[in-house]
PDB file of N, CA and C in Angstrom:
ATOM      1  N   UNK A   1     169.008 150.362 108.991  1.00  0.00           N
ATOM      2  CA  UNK A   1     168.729 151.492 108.123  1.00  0.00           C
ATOM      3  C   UNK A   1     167.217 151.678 108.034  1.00  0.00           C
ATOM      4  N   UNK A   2     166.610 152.811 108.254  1.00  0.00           N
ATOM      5  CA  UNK A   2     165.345 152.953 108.629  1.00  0.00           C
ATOM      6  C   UNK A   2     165.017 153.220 106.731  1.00  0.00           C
ATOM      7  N   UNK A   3     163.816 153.122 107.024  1.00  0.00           N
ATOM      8  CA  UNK A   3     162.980 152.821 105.003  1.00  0.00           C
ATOM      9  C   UNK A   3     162.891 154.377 104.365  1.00  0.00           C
ATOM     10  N   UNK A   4     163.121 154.723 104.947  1.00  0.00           N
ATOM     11  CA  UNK A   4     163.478 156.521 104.596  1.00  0.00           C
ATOM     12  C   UNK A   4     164.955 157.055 104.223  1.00  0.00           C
ATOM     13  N   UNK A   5     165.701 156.313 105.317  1.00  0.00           N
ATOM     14  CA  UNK A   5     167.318 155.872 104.594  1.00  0.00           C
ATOM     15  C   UNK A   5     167.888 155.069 103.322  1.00  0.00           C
ATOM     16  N   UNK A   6     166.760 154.090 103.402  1.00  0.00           N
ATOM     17  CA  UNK A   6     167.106 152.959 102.078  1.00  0.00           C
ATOM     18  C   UNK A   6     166.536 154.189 100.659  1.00  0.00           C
ATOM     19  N   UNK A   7     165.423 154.482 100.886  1.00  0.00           N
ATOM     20  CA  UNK A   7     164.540 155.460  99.897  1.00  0.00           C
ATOM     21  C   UNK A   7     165.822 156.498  99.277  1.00  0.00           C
ATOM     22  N   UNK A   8     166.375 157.050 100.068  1.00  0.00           N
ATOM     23  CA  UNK A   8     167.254 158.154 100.055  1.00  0.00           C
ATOM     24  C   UNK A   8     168.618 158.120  99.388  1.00  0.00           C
ATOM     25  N   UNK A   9     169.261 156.370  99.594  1.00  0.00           N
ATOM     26  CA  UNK A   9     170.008 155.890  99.505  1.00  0.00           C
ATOM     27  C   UNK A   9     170.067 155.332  97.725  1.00  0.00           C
ATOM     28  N   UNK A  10     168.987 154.362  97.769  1.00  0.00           N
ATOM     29  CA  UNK A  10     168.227 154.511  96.292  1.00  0.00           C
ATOM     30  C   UNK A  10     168.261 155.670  95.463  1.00  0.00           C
ATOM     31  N   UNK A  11     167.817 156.706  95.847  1.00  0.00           N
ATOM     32  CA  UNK A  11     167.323 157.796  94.968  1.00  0.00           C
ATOM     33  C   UNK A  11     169.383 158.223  95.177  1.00  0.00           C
ATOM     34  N   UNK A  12     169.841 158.334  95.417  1.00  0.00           N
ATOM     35  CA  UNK A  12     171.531 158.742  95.027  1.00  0.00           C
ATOM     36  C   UNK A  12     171.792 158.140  94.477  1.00  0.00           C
ATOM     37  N   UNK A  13     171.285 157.033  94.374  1.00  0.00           N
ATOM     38  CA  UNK A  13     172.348 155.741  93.582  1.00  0.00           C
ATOM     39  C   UNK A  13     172.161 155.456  91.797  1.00  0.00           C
ATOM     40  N   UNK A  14     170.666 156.399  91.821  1.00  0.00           N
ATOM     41  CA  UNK A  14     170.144 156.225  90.610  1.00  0.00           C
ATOM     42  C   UNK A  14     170.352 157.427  89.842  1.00  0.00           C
ATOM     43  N   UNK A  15     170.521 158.676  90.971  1.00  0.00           N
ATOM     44  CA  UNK A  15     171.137 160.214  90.648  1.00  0.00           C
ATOM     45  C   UNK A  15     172.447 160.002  89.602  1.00  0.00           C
ATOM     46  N   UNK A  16     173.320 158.794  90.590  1.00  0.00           N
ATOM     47  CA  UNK A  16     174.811 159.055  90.123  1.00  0.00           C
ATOM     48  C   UNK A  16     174.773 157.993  88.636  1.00  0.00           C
ATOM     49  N   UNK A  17     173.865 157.440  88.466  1.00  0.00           N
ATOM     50  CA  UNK A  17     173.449 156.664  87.225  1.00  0.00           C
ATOM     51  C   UNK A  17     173.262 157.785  86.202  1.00  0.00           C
ATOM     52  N   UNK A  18     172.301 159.082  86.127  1.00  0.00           N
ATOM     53  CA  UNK A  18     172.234 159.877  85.098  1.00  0.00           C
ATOM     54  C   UNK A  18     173.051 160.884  84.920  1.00  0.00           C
ATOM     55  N   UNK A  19     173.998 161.198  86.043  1.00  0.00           N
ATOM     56  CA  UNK A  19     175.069 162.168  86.325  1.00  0.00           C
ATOM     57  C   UNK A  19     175.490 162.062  85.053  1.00  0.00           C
ATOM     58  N   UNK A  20     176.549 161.159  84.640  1.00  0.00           N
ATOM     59  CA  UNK A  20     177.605 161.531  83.412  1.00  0.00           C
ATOM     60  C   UNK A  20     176.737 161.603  82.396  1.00  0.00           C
ATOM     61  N   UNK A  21     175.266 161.552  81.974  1.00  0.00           N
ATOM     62  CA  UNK A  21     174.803 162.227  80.214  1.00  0.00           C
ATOM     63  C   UNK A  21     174.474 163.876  80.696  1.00  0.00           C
ATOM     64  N   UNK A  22     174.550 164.114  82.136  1.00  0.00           N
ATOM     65  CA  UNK A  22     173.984 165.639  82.341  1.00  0.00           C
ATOM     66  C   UNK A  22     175.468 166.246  81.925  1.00  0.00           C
ATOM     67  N   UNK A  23     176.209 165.532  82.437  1.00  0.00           N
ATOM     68  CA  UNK A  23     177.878 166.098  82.549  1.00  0.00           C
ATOM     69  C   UNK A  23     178.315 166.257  81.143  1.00  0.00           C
ATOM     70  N   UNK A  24     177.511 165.075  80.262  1.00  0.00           N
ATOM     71  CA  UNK A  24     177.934 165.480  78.502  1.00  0.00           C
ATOM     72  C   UNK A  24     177.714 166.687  78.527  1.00  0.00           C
ATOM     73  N   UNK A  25     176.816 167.393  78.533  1.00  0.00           N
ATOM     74  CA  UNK A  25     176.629 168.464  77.820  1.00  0.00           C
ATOM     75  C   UNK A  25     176.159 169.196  78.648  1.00  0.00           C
ATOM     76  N   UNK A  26     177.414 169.343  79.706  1.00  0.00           N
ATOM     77  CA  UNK A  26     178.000 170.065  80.589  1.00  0.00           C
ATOM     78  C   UNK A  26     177.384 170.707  82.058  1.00  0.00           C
ATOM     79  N   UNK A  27     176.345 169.714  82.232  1.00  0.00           N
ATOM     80  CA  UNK A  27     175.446 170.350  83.277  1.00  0.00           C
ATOM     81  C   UNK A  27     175.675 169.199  84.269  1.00  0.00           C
ATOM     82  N   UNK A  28     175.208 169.149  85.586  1.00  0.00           N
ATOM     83  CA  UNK A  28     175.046 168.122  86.594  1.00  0.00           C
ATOM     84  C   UNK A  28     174.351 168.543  87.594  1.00  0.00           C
ATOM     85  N   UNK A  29     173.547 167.553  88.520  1.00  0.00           N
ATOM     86  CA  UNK A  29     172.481 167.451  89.464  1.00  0.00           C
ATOM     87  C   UNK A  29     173.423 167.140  90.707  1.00  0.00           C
ATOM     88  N   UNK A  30     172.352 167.561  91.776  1.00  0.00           N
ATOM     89  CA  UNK A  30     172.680 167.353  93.166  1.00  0.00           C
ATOM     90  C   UNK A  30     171.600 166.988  93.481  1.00  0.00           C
ATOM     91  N   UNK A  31     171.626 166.121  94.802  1.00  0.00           N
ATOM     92  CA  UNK A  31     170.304 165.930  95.624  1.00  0.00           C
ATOM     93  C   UNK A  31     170.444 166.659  96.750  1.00  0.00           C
ATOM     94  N   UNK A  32     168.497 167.561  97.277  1.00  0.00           N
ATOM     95  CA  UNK A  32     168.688 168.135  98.166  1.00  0.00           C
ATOM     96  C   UNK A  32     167.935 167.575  99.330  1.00  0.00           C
ATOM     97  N   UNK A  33     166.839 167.027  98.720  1.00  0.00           N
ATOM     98  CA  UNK A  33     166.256 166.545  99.996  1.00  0.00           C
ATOM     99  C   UNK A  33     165.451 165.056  99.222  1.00  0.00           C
ATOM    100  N   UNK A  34     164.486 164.773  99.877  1.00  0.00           N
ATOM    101  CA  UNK A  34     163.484 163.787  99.649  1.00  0.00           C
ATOM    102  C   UNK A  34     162.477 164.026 100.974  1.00  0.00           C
ATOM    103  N   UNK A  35     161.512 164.333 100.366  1.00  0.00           N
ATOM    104  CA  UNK A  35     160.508 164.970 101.813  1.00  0.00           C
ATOM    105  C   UNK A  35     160.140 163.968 102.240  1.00  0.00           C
ATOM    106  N   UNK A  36     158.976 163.934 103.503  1.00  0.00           N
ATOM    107  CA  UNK A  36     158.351 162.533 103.990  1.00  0.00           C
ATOM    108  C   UNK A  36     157.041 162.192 102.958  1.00  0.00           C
ATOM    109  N   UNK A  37     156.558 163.121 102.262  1.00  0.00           N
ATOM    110  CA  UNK A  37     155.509 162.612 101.008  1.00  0.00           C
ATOM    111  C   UNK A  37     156.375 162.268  99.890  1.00  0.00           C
ATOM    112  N   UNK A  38     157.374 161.612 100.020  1.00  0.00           N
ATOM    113  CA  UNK A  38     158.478 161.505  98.861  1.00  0.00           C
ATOM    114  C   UNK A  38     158.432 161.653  97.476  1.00  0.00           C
ATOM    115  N   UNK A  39     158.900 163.270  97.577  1.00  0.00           N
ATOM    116  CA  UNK A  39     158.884 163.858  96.658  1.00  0.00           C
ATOM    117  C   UNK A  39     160.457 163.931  96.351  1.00  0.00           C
ATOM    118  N   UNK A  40     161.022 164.111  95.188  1.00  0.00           N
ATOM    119  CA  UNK A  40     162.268 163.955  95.113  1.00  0.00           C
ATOM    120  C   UNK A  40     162.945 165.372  94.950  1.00  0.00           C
ATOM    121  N   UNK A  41     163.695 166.413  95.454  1.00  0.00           N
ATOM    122  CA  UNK A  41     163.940 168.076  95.514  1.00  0.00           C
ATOM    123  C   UNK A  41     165.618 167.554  94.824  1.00  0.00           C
ATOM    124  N   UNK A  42     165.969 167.845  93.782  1.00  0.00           N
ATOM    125  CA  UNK A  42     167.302 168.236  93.427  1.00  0.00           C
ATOM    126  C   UNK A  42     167.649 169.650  92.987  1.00  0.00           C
ATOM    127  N   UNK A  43     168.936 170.016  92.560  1.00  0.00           N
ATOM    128  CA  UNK A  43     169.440 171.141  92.150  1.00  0.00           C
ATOM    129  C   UNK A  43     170.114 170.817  90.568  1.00  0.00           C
ATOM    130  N   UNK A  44     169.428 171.510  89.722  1.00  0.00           N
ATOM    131  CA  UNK A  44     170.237 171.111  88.545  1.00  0.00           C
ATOM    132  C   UNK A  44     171.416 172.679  87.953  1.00  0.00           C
ATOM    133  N   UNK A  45     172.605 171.888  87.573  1.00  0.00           N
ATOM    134  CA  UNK A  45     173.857 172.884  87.873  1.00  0.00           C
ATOM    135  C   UNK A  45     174.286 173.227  86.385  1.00  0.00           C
ATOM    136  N   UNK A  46     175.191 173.769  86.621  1.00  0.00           N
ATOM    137  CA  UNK A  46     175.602 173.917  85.033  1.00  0.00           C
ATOM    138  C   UNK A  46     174.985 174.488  84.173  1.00  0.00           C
ATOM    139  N   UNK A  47     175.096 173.875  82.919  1.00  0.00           N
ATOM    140  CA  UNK A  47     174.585 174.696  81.761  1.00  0.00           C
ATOM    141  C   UNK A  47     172.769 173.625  82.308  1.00  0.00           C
ATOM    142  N   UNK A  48     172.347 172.677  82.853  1.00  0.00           N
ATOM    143  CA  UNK A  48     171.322 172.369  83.437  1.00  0.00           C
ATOM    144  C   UNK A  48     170.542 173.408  83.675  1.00  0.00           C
ATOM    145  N   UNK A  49     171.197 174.326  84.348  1.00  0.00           N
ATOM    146  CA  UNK A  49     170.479 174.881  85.008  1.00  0.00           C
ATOM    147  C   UNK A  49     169.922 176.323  84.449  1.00  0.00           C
ATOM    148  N   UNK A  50     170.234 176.648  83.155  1.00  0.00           N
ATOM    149  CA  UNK A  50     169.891 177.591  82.718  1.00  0.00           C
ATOM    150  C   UNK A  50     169.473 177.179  81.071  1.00  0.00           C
ATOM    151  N   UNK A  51     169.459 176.075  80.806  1.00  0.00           N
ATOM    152  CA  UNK A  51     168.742 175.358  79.409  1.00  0.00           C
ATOM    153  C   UNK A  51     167.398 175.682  79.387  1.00  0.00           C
ATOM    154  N   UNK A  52     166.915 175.654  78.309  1.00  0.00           N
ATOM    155  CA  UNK A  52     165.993 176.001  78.164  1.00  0.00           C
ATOM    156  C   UNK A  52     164.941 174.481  77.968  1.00  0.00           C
ATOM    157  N   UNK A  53     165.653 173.424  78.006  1.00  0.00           N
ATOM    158  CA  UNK A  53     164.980 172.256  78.271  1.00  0.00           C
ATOM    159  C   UNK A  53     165.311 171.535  79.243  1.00  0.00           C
ATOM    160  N   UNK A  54     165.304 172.401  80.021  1.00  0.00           N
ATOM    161  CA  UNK A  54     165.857 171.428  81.609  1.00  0.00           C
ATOM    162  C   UNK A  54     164.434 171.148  82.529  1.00  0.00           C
ATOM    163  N   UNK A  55     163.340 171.656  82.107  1.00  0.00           N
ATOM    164  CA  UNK A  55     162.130 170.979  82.055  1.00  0.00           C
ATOM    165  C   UNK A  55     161.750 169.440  81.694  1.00  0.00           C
ATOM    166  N   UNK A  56     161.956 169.598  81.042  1.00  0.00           N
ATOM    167  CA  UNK A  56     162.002 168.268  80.349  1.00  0.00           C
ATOM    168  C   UNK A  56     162.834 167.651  80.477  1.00  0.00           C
ATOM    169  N   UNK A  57     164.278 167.829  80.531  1.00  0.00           N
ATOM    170  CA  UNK A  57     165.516 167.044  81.179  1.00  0.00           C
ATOM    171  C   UNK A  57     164.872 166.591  82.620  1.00  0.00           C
ATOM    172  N   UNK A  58     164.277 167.301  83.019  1.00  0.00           N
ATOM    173  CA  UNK A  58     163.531 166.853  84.442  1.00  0.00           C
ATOM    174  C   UNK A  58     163.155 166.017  84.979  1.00  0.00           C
ATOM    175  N   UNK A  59     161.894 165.957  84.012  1.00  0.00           N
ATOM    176  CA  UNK A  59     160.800 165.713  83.896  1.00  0.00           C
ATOM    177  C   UNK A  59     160.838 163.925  83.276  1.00  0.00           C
ATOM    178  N   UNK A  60     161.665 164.157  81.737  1.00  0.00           N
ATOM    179  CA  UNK A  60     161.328 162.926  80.715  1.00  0.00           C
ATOM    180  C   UNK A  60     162.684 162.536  81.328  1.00  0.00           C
ATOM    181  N   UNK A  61     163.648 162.473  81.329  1.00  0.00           N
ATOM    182  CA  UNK A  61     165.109 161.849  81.972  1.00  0.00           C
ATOM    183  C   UNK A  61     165.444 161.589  83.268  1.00  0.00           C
ATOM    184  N   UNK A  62     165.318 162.868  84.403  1.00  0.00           N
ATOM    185  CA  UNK A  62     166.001 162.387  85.779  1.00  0.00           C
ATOM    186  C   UNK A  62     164.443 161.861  86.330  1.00  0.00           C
ATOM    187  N   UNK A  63     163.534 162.374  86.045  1.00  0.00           N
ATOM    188  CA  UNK A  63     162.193 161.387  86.630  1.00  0.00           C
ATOM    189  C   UNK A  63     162.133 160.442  87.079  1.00  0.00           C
ATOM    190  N   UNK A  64     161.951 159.950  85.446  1.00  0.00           N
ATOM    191  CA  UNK A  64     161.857 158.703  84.525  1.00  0.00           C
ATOM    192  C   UNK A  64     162.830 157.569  85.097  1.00  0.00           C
ATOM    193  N   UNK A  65     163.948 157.883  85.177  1.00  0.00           N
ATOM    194  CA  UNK A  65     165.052 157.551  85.875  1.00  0.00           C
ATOM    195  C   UNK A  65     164.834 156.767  87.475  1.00  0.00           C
ATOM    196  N   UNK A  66     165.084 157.921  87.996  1.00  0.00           N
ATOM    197  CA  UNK A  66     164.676 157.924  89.907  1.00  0.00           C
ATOM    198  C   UNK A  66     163.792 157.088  89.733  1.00  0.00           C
ATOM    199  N   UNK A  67     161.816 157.348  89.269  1.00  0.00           N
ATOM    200  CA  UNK A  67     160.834 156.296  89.286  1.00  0.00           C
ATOM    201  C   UNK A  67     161.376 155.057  89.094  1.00  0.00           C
ATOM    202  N   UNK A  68     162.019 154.375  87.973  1.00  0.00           N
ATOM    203  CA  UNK A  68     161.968 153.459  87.697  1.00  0.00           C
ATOM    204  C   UNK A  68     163.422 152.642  88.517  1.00  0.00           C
ATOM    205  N   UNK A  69     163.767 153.056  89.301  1.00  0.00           N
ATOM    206  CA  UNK A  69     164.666 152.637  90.725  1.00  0.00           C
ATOM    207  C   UNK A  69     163.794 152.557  92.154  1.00  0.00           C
ATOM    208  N   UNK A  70     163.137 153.785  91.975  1.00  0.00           N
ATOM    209  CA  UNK A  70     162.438 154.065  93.564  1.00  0.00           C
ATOM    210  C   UNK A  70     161.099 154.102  92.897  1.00  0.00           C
ATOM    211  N   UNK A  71     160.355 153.069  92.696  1.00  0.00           N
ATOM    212  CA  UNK A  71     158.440 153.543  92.422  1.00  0.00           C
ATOM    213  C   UNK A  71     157.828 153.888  93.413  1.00  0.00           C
ATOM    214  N   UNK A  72     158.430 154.354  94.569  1.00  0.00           N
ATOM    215  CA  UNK A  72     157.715 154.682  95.783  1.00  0.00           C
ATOM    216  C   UNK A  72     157.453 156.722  95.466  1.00  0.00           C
ATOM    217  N   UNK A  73     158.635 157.114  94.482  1.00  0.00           N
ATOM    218  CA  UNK A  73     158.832 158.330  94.717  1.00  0.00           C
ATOM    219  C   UNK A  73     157.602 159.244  93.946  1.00  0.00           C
ATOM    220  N   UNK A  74     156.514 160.006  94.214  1.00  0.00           N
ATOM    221  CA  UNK A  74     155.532 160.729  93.844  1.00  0.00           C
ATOM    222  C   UNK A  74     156.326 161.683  92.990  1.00  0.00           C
ATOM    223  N   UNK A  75     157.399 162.445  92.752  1.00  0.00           N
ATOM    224  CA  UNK A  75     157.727 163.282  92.074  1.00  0.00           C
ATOM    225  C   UNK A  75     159.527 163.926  92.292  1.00  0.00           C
ATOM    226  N   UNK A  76     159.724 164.428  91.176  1.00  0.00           N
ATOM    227  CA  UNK A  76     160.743 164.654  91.096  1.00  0.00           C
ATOM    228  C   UNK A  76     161.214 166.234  90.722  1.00  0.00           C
ATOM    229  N   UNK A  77     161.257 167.185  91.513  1.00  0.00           N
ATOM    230  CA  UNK A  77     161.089 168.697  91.549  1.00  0.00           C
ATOM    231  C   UNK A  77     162.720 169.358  91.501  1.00  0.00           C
ATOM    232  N   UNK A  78     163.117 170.590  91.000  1.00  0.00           N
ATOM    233  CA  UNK A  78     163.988 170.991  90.841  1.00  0.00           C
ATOM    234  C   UNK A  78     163.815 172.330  91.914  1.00  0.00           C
ATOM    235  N   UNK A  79     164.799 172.527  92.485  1.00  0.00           N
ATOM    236  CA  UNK A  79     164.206 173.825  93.476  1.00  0.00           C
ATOM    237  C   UNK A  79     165.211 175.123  92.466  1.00  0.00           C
ATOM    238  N   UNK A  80     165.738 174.973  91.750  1.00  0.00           N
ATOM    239  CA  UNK A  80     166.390 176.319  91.200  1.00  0.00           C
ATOM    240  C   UNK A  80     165.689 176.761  89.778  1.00  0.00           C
ATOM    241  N   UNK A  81     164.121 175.497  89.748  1.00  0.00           N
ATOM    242  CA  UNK A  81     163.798 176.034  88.007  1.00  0.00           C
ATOM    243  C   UNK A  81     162.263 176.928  88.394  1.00  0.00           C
ATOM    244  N   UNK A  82     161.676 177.335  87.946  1.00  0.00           N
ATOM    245  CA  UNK A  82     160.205 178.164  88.366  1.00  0.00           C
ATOM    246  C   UNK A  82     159.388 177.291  87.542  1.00  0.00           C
ATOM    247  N   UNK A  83     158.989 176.401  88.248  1.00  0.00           N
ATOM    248  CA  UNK A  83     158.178 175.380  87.359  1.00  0.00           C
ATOM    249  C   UNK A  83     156.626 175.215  87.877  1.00  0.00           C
ATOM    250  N   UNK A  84     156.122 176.235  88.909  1.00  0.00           N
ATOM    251  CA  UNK A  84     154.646 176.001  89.586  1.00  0.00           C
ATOM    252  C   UNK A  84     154.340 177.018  89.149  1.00  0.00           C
TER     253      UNK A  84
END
């Protein structure tokens, strides 16, 4: 498994760790990519995806999260929120 596979592999494993509190209150994540500057790209679904703190669900929760599984990962970006 090449270190880009393990990275990738990691970062799902820690996804499906915050899945069921997004799923409380009725929203859930997908992973879309992980670039080669490993950055972390998910999709947040559901009521996620149209909250008005899904910034911060982002940001302070699935981050926070991923980092502290993968400390390799520089960031953790949503491609369906307008956050730049």
């Amino acid at each position: 498994m090449s270190a880009n596979e393990e990275i990738i592999r990691k970062v799902s494993a820690s996804i499906e760790t915050i899945r069921p509190f997004l799923q409380n209150d009725g929203g859930d994540i997908s992973l879309v990519e992980v670039t080669d500057d490993l950055v972390v790209k998910v999709k947040l679904l559901g009521a996620c995806g149209s909250c008005p703190y899904s910034i911060l669900t982002l940001k302070n929760g699935v981050e926070q999260a991923i980092k502290r599984e993968v400390p390799e990962i520089v960031e953790v970006v949503a491609v369906n929120l307008n956050m730049q």
